[in-house]
Protein backbone atom coordinates (compact mmCIF):
# COMPACT_ATOMS: atom_id res chain seq x y z
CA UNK A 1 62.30 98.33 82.10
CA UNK A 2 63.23 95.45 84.52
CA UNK A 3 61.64 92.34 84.37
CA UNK A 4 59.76 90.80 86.50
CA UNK A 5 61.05 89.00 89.48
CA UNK A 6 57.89 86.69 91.15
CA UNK A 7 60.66 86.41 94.44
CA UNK A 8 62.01 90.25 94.58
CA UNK A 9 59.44 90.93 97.38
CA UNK A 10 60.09 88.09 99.51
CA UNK A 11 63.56 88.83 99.23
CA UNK A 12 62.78 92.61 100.26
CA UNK A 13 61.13 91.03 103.21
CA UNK A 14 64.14 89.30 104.47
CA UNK A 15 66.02 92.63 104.27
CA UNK A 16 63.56 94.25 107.12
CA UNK A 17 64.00 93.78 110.52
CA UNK A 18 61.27 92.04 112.40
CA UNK A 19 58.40 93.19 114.02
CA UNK A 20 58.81 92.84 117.80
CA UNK A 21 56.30 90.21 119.26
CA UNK A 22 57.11 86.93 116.69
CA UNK A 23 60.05 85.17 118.19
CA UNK A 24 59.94 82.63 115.22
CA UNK A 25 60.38 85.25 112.34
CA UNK A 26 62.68 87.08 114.60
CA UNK A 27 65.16 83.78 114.53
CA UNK A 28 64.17 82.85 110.89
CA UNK A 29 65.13 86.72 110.07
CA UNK A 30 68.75 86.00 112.28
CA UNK A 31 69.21 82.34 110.65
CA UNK A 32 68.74 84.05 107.08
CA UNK A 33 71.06 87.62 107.59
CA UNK A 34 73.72 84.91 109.32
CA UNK A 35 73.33 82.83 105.69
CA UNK A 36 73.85 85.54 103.96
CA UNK A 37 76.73 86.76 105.37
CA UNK A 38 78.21 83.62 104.68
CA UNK A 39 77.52 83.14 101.64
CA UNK A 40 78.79 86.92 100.95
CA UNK A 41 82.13 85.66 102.40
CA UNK A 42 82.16 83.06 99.89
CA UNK A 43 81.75 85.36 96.79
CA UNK A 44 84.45 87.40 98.00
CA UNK A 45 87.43 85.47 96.59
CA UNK A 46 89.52 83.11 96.42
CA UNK A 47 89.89 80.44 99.70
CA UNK A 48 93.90 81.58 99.50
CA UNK A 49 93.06 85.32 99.48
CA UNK A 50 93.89 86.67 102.92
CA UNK A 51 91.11 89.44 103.16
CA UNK A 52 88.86 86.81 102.13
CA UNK A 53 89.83 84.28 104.87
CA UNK A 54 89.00 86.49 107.52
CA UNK A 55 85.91 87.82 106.06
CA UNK A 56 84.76 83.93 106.37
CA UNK A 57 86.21 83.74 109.58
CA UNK A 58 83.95 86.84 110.71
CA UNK A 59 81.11 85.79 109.13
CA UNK A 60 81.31 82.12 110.58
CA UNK A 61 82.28 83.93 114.26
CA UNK A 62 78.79 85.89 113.96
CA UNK A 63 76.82 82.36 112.87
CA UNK A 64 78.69 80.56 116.33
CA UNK A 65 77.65 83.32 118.49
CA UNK A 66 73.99 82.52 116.86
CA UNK A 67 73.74 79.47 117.60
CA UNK A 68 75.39 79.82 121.07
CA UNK A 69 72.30 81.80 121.81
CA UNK A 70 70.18 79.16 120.43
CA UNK A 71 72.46 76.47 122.27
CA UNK A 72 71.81 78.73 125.79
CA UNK A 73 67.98 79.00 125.44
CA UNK A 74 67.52 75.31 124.77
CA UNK A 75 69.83 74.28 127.62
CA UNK A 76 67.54 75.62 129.80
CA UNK A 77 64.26 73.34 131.12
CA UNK A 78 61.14 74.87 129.52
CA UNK A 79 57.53 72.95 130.25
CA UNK A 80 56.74 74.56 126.24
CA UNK A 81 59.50 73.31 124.28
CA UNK A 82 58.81 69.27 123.82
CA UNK A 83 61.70 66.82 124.59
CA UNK A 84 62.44 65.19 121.11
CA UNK A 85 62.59 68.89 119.85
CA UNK A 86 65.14 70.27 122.41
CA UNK A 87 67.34 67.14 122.01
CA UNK A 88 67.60 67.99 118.34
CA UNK A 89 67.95 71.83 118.40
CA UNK A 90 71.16 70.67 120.98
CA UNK A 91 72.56 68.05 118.44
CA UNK A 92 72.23 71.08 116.03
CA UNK A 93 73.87 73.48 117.94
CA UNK A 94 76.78 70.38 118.60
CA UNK A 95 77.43 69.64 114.95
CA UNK A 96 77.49 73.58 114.61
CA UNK A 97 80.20 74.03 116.97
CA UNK A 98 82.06 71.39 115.92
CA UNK A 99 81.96 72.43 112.12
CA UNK A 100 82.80 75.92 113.06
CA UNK A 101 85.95 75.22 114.90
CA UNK A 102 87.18 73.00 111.34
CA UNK A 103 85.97 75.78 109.65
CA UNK A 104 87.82 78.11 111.57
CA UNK A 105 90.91 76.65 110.88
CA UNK A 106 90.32 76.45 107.14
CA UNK A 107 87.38 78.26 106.06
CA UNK A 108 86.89 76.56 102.83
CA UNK A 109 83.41 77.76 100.50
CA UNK A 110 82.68 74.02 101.22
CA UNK A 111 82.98 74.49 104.89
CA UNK A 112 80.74 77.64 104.81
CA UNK A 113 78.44 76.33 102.26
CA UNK A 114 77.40 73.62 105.02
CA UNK A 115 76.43 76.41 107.55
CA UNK A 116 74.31 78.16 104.77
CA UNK A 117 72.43 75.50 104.07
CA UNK A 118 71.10 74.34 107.97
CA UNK A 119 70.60 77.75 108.25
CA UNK A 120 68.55 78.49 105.37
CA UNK A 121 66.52 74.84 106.09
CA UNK A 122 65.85 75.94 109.66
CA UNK A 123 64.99 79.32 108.88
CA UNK A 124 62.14 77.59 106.14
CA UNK A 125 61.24 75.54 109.09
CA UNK A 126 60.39 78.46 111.10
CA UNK A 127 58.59 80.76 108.53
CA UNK A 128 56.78 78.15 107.58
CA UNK A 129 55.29 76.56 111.29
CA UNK A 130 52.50 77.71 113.20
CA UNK A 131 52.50 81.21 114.01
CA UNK A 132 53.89 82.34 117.30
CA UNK A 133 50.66 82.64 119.16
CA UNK A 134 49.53 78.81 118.84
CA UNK A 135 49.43 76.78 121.81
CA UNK A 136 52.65 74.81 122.59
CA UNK A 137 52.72 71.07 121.95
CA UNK A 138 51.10 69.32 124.27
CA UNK A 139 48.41 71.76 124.91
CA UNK A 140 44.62 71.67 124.15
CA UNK A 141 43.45 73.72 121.13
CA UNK A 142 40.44 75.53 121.66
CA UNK A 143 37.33 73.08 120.31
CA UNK A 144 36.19 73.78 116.71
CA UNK A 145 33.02 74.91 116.54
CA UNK A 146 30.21 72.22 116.39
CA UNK A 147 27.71 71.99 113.07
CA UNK A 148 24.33 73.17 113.19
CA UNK A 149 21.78 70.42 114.03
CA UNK A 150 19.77 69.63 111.02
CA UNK A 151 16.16 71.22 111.63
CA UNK A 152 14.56 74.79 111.52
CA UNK A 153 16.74 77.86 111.94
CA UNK A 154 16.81 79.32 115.21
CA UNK A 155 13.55 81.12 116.05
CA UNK A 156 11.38 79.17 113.85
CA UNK A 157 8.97 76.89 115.47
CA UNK A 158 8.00 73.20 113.77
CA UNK A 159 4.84 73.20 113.33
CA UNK A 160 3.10 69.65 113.64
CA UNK A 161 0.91 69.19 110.13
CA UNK A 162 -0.20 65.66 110.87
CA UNK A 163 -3.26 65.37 112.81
């Protein structure tokens, strides 16, 4: 008998494709399989092994051409996504090109370990805000619904005991 594992399911989760209709679970899932293909490169071998250098070098090619996508969407003027957030998903997507080319060139566990971890952070980031059918920043929430004014239930008259 196996023992139990409190994180097997969550892991199993990750595993799935995403439902269609949650754009932020369907990046977070992306984010994650890129991470893990990473890190898979990593446990492969040695940095001097061949075979192993160009797994890496696949694995951080599929990552780029992630965050190229990401890079593309954000480029693009959008009234939902807020300024301060699209300036930083672009500085992301900078330092991500820039790392990848160095890693490219020598695609160190080190080098690849950086990726891994943004990755994994983002993806935590997503999976963890709002869900995808919140209102965008900036926009009014629907109003919260009042308390009941003290006094007699609905239907129930007061009726006046003092004479």
């Amino acid at each position: 008998m196996t023992p139990y594992n409190p994180y097997t399911k969550k892991v199993q989760s990750y595993e799935r494709i995403p439902e269609p209709g949650s754009p932020r679970r369907t990046e977070a899932w992306a984010l994650i399989e890129a991470a893990k293909r990473l890190a898979q490169a990593i446990t492969h071998g040695e940095d001097s092994d061949k075979a192993t250098r160009e797994l890496r070098k696949d694995a951080l090619r599929l990552n780029w051409r992630l965050w190229t996508i990401f890079q593309a969407e954000v480029s693009r003027e959008r009234e939902d996504l807020p300024p301060d957030l699209r300036i930083n998903m672009l500085t992301l997507c900078n330092f991500v090109d820039k790392h990848t080319v160095g890693a490219l060139a020598n695609p160190t566990a080190e080098a690849l370990s950086v990726l891994i971890d943004l990755n994994r952070n983002i993806a935590s980031g997503l999976l963890d805000s709002p869900s995808d059918s919140a209102p965008p920043a900036g926009q009014d929430r629907p109003p919260e619904p009042k308390a009941p004014e003290p006094g007699p239930p609905p239907g129930i008259t007061k009726v006046e005991t003092e004479a």
